[in-house]
Protein backbone atom coordinates (compact mmCIF):
# COMPACT_ATOMS: atom_id res chain seq x y z
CA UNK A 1 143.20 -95.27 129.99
CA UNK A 2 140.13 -94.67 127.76
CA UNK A 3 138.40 -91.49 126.81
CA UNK A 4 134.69 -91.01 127.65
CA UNK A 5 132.37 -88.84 126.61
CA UNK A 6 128.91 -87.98 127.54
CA UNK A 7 127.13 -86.40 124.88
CA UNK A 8 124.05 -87.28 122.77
CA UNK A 9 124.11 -87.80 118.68
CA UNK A 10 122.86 -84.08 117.84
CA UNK A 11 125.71 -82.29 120.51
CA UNK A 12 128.82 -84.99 119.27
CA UNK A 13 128.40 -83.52 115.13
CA UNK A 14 129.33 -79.89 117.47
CA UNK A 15 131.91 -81.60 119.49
CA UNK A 16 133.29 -82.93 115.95
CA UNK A 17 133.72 -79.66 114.43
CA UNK A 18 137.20 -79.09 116.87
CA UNK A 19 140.77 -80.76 118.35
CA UNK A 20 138.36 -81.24 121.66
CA UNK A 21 137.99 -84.99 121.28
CA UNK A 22 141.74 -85.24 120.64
CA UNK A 23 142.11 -83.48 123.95
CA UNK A 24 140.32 -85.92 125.73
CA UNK A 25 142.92 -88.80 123.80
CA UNK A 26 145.83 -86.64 125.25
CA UNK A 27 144.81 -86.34 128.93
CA UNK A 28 145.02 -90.04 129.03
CA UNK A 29 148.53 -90.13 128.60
CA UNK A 30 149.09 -88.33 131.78
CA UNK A 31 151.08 -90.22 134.35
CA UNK A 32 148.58 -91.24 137.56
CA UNK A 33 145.16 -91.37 135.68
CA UNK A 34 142.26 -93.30 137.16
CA UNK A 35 139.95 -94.75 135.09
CA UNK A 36 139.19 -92.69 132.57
CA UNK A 37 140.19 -89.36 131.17
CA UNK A 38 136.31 -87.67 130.63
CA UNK A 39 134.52 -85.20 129.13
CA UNK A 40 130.70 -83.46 129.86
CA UNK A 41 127.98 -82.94 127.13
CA UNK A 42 128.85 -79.15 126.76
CA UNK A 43 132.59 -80.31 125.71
CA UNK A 44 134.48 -77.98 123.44
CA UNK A 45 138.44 -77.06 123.20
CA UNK A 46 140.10 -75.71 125.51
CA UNK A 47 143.87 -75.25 127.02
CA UNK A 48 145.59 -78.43 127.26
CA UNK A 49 142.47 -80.01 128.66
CA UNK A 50 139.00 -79.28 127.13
CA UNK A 51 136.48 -77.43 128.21
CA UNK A 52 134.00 -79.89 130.07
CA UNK A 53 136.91 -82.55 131.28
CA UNK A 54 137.50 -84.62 134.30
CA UNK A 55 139.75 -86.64 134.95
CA UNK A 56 141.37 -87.72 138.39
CA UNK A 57 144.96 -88.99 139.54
CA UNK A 58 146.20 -90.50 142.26
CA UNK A 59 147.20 -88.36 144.72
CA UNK A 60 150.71 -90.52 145.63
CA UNK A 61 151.36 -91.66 142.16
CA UNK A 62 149.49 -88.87 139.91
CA UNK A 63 150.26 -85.55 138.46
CA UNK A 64 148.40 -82.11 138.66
CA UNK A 65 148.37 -80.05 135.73
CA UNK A 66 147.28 -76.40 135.35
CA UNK A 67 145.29 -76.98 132.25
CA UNK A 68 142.62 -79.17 134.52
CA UNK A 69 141.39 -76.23 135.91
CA UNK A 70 141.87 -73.72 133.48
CA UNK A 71 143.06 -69.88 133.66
CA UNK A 72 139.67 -68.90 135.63
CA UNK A 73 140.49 -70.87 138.74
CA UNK A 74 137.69 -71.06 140.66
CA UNK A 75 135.18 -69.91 137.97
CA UNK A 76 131.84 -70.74 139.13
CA UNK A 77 128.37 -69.72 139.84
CA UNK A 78 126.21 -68.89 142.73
CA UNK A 79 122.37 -68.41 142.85
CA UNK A 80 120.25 -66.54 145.44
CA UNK A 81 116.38 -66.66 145.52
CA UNK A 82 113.78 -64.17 146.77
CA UNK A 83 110.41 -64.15 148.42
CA UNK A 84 109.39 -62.00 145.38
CA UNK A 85 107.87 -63.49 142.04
CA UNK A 86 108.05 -62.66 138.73
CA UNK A 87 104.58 -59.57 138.47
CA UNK A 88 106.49 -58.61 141.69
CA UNK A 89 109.40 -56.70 139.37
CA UNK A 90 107.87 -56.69 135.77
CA UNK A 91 107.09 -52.75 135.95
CA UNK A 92 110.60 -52.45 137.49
CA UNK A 93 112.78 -54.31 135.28
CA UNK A 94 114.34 -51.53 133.23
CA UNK A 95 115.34 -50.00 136.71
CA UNK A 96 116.53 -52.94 137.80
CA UNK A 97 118.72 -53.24 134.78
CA UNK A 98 120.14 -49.64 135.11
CA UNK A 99 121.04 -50.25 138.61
CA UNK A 100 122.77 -52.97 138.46
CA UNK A 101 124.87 -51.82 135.50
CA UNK A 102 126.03 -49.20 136.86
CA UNK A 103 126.66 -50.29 140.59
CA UNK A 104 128.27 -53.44 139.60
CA UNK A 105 131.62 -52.88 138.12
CA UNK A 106 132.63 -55.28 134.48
CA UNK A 107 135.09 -55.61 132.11
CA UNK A 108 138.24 -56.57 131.45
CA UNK A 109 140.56 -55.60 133.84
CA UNK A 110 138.14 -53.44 136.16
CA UNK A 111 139.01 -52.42 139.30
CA UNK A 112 136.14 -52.02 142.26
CA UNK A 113 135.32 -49.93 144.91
CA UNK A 114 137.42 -52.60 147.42
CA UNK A 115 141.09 -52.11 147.92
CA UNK A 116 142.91 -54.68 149.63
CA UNK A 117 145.71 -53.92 152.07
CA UNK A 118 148.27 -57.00 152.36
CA UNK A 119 146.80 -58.28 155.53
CA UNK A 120 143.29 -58.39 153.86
CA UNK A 121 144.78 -60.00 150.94
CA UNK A 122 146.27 -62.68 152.88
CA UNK A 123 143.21 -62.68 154.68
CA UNK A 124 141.17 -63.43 151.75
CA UNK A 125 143.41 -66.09 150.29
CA UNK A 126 143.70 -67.65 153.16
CA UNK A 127 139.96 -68.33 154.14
CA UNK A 128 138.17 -67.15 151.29
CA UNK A 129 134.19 -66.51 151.95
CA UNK A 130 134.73 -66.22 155.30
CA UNK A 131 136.97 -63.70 154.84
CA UNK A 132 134.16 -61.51 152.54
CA UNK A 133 131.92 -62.35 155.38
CA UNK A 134 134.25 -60.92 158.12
CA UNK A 135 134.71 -57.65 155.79
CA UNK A 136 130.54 -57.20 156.03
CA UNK A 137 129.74 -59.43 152.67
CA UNK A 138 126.96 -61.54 153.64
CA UNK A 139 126.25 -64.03 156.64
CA UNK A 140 127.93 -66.11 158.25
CA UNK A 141 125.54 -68.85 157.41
CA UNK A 142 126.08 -68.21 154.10
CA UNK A 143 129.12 -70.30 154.22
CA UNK A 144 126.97 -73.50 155.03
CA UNK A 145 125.47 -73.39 151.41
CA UNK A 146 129.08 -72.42 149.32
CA UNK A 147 130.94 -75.84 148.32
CA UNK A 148 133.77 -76.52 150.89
CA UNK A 149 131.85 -73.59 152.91
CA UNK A 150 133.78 -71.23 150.53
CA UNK A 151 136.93 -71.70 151.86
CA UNK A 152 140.02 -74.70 150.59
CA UNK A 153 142.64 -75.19 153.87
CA UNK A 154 145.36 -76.33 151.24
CA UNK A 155 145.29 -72.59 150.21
CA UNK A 156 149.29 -70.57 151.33
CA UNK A 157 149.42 -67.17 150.00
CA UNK A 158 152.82 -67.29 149.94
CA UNK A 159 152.89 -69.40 146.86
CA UNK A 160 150.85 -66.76 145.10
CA UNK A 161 152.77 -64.16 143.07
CA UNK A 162 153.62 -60.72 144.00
CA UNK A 163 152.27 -59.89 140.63
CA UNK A 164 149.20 -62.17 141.24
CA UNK A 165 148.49 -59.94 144.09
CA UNK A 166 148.80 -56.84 142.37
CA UNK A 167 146.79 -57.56 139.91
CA UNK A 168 144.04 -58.88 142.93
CA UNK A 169 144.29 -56.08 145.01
CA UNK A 170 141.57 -54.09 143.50
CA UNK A 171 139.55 -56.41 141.62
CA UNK A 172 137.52 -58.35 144.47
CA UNK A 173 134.06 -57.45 144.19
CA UNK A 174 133.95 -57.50 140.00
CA UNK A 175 132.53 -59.03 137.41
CA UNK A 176 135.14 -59.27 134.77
CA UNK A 177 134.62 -60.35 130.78
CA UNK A 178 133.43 -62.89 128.80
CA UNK A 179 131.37 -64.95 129.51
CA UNK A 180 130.58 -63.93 132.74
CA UNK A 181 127.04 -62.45 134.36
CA UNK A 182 124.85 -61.03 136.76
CA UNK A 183 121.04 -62.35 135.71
CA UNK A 184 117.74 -62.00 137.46
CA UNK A 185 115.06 -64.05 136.44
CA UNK A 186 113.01 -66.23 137.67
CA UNK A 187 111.66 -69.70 138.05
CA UNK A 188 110.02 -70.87 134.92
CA UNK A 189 109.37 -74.71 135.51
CA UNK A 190 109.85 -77.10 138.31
CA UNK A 191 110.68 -80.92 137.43
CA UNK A 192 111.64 -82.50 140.99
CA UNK A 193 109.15 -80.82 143.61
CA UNK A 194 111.09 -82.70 146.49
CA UNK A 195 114.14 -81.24 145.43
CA UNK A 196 112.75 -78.34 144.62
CA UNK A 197 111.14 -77.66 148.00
CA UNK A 198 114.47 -78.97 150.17
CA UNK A 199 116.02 -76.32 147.56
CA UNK A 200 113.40 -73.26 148.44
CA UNK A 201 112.59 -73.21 145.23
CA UNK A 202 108.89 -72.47 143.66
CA UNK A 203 107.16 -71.39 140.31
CA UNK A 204 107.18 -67.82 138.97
CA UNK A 205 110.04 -66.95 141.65
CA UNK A 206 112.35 -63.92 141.63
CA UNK A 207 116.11 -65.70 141.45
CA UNK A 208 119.58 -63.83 140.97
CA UNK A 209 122.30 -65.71 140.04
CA UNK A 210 126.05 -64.47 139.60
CA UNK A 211 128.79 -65.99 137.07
CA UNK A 212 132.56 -64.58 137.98
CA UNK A 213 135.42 -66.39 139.08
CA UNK A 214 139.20 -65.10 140.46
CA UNK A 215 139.65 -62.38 138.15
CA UNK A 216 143.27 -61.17 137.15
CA UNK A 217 144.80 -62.72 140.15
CA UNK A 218 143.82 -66.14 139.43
CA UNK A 219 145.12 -65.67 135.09
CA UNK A 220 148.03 -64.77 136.84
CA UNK A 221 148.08 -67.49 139.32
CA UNK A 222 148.21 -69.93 135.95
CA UNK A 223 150.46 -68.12 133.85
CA UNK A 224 153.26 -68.34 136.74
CA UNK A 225 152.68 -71.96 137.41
CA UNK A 226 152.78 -72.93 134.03
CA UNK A 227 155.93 -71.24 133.05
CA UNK A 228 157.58 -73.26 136.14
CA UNK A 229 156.00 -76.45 135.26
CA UNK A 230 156.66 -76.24 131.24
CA UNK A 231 160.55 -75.85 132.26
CA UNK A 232 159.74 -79.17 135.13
CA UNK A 233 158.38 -80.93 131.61
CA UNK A 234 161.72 -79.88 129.77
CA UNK A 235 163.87 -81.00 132.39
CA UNK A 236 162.93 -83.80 132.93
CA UNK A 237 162.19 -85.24 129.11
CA UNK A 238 158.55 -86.50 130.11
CA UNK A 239 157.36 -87.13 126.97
CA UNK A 240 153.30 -85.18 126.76
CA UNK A 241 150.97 -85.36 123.81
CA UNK A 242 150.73 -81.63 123.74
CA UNK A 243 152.96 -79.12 126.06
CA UNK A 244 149.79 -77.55 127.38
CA UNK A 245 149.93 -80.32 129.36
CA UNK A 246 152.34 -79.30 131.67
CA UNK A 247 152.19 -80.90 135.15
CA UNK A 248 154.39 -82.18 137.69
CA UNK A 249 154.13 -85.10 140.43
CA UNK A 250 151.06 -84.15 142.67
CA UNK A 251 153.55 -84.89 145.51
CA UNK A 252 156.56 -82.64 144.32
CA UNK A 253 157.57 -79.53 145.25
CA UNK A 254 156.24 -77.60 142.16
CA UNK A 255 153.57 -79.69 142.08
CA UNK A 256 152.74 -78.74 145.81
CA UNK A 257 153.21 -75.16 145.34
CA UNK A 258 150.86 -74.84 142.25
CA UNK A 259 148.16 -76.47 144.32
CA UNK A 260 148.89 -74.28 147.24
CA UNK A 261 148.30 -71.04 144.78
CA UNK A 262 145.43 -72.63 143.42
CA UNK A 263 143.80 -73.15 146.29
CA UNK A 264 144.16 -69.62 147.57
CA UNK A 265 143.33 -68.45 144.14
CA UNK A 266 139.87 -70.26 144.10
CA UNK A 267 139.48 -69.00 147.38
CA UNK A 268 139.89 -64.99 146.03
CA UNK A 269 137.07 -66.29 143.54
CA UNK A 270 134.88 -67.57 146.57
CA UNK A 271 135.15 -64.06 148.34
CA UNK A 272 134.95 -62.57 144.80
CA UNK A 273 131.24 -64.21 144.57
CA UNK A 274 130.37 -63.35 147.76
CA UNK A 275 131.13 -59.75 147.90
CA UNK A 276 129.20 -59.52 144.00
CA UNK A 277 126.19 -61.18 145.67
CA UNK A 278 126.23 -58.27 148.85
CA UNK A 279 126.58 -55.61 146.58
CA UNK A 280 123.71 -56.34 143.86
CA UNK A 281 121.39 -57.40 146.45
CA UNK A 282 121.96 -54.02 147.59
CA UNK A 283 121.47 -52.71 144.33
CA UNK A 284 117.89 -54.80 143.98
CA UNK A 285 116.95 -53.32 147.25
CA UNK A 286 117.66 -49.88 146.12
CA UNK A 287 115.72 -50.45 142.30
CA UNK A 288 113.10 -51.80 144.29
CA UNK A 289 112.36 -49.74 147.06
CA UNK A 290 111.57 -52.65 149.34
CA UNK A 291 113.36 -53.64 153.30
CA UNK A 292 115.51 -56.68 153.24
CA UNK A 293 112.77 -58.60 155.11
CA UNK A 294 110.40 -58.27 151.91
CA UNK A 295 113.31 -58.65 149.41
CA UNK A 296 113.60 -62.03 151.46
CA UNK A 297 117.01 -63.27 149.48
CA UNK A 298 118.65 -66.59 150.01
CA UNK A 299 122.00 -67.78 149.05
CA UNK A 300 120.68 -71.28 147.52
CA UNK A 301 124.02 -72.38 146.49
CA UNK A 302 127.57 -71.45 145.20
CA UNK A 303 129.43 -74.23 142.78
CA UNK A 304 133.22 -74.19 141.37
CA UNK A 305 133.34 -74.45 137.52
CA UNK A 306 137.41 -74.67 136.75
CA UNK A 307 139.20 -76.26 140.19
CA UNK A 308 141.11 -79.42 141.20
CA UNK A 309 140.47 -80.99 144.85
CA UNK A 310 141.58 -83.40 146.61
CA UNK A 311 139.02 -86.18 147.00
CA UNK A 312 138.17 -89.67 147.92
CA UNK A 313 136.70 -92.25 145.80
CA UNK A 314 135.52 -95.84 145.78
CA UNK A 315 137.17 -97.47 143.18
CA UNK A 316 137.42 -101.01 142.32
CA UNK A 317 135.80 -101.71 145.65
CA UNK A 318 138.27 -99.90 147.66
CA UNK A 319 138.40 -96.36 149.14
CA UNK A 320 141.05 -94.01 146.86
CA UNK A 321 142.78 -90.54 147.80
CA UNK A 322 142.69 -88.99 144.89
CA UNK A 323 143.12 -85.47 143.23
CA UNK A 324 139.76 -84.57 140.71
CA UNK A 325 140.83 -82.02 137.54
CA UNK A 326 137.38 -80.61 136.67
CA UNK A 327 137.31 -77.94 133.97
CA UNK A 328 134.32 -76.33 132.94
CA UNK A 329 132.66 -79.31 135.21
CA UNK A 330 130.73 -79.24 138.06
CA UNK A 331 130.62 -81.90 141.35
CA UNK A 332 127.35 -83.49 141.88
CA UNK A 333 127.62 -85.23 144.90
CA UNK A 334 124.45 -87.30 145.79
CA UNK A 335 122.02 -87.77 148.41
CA UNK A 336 123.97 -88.94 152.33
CA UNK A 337 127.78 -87.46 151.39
CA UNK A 338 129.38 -85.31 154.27
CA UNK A 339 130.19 -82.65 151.63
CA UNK A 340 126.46 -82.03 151.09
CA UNK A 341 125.36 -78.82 153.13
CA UNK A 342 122.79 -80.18 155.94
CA UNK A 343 119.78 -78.66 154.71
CA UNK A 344 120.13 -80.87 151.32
CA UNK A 345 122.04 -83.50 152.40
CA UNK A 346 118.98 -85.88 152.55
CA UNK A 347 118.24 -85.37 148.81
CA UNK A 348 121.98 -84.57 147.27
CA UNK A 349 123.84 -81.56 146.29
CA UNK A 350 122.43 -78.31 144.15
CA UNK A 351 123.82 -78.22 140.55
CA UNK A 352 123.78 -74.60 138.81
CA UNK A 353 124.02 -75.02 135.37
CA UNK A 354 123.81 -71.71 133.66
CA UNK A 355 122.98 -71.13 129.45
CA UNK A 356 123.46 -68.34 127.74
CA UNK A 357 121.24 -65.04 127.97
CA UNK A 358 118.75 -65.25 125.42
CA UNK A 359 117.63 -68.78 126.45
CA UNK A 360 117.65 -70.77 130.04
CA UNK A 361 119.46 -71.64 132.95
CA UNK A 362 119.00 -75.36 135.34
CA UNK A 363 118.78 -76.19 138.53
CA UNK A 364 119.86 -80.08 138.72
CA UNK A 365 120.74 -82.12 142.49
CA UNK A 366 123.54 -84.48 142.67
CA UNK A 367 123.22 -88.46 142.16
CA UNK A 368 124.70 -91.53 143.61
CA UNK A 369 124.92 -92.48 139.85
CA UNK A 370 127.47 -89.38 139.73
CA UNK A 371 129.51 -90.89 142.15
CA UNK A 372 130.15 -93.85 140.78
CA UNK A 373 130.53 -93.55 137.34
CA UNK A 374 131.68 -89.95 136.87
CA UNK A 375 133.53 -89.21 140.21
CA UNK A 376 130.66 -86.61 141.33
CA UNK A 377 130.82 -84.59 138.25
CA UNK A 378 128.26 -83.38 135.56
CA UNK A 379 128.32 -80.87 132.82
CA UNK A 380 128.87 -76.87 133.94
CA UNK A 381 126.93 -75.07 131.05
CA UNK A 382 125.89 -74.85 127.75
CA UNK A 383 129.61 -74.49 126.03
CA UNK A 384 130.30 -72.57 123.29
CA UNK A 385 129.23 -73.32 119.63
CA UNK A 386 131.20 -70.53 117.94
CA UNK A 387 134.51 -68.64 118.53
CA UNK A 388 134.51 -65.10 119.66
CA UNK A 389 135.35 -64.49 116.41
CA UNK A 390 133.25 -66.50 114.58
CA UNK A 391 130.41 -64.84 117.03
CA UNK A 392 131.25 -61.61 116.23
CA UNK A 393 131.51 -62.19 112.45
CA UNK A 394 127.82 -63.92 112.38
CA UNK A 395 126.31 -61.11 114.80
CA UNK A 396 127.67 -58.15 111.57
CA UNK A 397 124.17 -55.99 111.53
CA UNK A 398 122.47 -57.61 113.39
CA UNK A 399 121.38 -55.44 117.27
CA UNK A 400 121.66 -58.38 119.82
CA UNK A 401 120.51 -55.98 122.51
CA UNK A 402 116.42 -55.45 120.56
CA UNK A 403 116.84 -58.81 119.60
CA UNK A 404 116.67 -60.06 123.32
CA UNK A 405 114.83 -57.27 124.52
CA UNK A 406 112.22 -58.53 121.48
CA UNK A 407 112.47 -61.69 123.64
CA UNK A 408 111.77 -59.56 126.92
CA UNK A 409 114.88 -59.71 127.97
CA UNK A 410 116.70 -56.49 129.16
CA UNK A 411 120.62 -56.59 128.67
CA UNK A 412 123.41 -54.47 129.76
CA UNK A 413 127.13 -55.04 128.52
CA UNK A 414 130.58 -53.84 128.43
CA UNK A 415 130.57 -53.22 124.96
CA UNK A 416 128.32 -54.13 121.39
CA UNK A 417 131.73 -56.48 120.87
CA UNK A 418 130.91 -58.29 124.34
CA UNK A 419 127.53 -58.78 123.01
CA UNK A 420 127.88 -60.22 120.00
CA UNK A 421 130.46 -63.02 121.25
CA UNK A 422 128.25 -63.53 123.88
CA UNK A 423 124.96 -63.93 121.94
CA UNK A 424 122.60 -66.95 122.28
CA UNK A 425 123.75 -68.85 119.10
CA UNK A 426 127.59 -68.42 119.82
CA UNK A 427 125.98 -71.37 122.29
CA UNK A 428 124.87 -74.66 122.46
CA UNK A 429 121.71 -75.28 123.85
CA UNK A 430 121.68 -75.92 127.37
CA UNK A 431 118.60 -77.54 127.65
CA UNK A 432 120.27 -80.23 125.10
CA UNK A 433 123.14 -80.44 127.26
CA UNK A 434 121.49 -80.92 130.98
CA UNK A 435 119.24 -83.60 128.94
CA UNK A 436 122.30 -85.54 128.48
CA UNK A 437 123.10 -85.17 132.14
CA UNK A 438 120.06 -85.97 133.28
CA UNK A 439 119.07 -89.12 131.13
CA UNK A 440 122.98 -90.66 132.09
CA UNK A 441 121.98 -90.05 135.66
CA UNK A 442 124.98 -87.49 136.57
CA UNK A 443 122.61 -84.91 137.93
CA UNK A 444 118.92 -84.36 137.64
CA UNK A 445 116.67 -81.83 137.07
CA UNK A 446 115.07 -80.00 139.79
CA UNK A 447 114.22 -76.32 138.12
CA UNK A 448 114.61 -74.11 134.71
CA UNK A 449 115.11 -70.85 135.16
CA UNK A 450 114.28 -67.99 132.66
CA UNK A 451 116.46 -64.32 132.18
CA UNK A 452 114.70 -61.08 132.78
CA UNK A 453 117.98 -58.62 133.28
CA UNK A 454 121.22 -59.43 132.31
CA UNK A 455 124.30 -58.08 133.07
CA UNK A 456 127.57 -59.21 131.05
CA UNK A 457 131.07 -58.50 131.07
């Protein structure tokens, strides 16, 4: 099958500069593939598959692989607006910051104030969101506005690790590393007023929107499942492009049992979300001083970054069952599909795409386009420009933290190190990348967001 990329001249010289392009040549090879194997505007390397891929296999003939959907499973992002705007919290945003620091627990490997018998765990794996709900996180009609309402029915916590568990058991309700946030800000433009209003979005509007995925349990899920499916390669002499490849018949046993642990995995990272959104709105609530009636948050929407579903697609004119790899991608599904929540089904599904902290985040809505040309999929973020290392090298005396708060942006993370490999120009820019998006007709743009308070891993 062929490779295709969306990307614009200026964001390919980036895309140039690693093997990420040859990744999107290997995923081709992979037994099952339909159509094309593709990649998003914000592309960059990855394991196995890059960062930013799709591609899709059919679900009797096809293969699942791990590194479609990345050691995050489930890594997404969810955003929650407020009846406040922006003058609203401008005397209150150092508070704000403080607060949510120090309620919020980040880092790698940090453990949070909810421990998780067995039964909850299973709980939680089985039925995700509505689990967190159950457990006091949120409403129940919260779920209508989470993709899949938070919750994947493949999901058997039985094909999850004992060590997977362990390392799950404490985390839920945490932020983790990396690349992940918690950032209130607030609406800066609006493109698509239709969208926008179906959305409940408006100009100058107080927004929160979180960035975590499955934590340690999730790694964990990976690592095990890769391990069995390397040896599956070995055994039986498929010949792969690169071993980080690793995958196994959709329909066989280990290929059944990896999707089983994904699925509950991605639905720890779905409860995960949910539980971070309860517990900084009742941070905000605290920093601000206000009731919850004139705090007035919303869950707008909550989208998976790093998962493979099961899906079906028109192809060729006729109706295919298909499993979708999308890492570091996002669905889009347009205006009319079941899979839309009600309350934006008439004009298509939110998009979240989040940049990096010193810069912007978008609101796009799903396309028909999407759906035919892309298998409901568009771009995820901005994608990195520079390594960790690279970042850290080029941030050497320089004080990230005044140079955002220069910007009026107030930042709280982990560590200086977290900073600096998080800082804006370790990043491409995201308005380059939804651009690309948006002018191919994969997702369009509804809002822009701007950062006030940031907090990283």
């Amino acid at each position: 099958m062929p490779g295709r990329v969306f990307i614009s001249d200026k964001l390919m010289a980036a895309a140039m500069q690693d093997n990420a392009l040859l990744q999107v040549v290997n995923v081709a090879h992979l037994p099952g593939i339909i159509d094309a194997s593709m990649a998003m505007p914000d592309i960059h390397w990855g394991y196995g598959f890059p960062i930013g891929g799709v591609a899709a296999f059919d679900a009797e003939q096809g293969v699942i692989s791990p590194g479609g959907v990345g050691y995050d499973i489930n890594c997404g992002v969810r955003l929650a607006t407020t009846s406040l705007d922006r003058e609203d919290i401008a005397s209150k945003l150092e508070k704000i910051a403080n607060s949510l620091a120090a309620g919020i627990p980040a880092g790698v490997g940090k453990s949070g104030p909810i421990k998780l018998s067995k039964a909850e765990m299973k709980r939680v794996l089985s039925k995700g969101a509505e689990a967190a709900v159950e457990m006091g996180a949120g409403e129940e009609s919260d779920l209508d506005r989470i993709e899949s309402r938070g919750s994947l029915p493949d999901a058997d916590p039985d094909a999850v690790s004992h060590q997977a568990k362990e390392r799950g058991a404490d985390q839920l309700g945490t932020l983790g590393s990396g690349n992940h946030f918690v950032e209130v800000g607030y609406v800066e433009e609006i493109f698509d007023s239709e969208s926008a209003d179906a959305f409940g979005l408006r100009k100058n509007q107080v927004t929160l929107l979180i960035h975590s995925g499955s934590r340690g349990l999730g790694y964990q899920v990976c690592d095990d499942h890769l391990a069995i499916l390397t040896k599956y390669i070995a055994g039986k002499k498929i010949d792969l492009p690169d071993r980080q490849l690793a995958c196994a018949p959709f329909k066989s046993p280990e290929g059944a049992a990896y999707f089983a642990a994904m699925c509950a995995a991605a639905n720890y990272a779905f409860a995960n979300r949910q539980f971070l959104l309860d517990m900084a709105r009742d941070l905000l609530l605290n920093a601000l001083g206000i009731s919850p009636k004139d705090f007035g948050m919303r869950l707008l929407y909550d989208v998976a970054h790093n998962i493979a579903k099961l899906e079906t697609h028109l192809v060729e004119g006729h109706q295919k069952r298909m499993i979708v790899h999308r890492k570091g991608a996002t669905r889009s599904f347009g205006p009319g599909n079941p899979e839309v929540p009600s309350p934006y089904r008439n004009v298509g599904q939110p998009v979240l795409i989040p940049g990096d902290m010193g810069r912007a985040s978008y609101v796009l809505v799903g396309t028909s386009k999407a759906m035919e040309i892309s298998f409901g999929s568009t771009c995820h973020g901005a994608g990195r420009l520079l390594s960790r290392k690279s970042a850290i090298k080029s941030a050497k005396g320089r004080s990230i933290e005044n140079e955002l708060y220069d910007n009026g942006i107030i930042v709280r993370a982990h560590s200086r190190s977290s900073l600096a490999e998080e800082m804006p120009d370790a990043y491409k820019n995201v308005t380059d990348v939804v651009e690309v998006v948006h002018r191919a007709g994969l997702s369009r743009k509804v809002a822009r967001l701007a950062p006030l308070v940031v907090i990283k891993g």
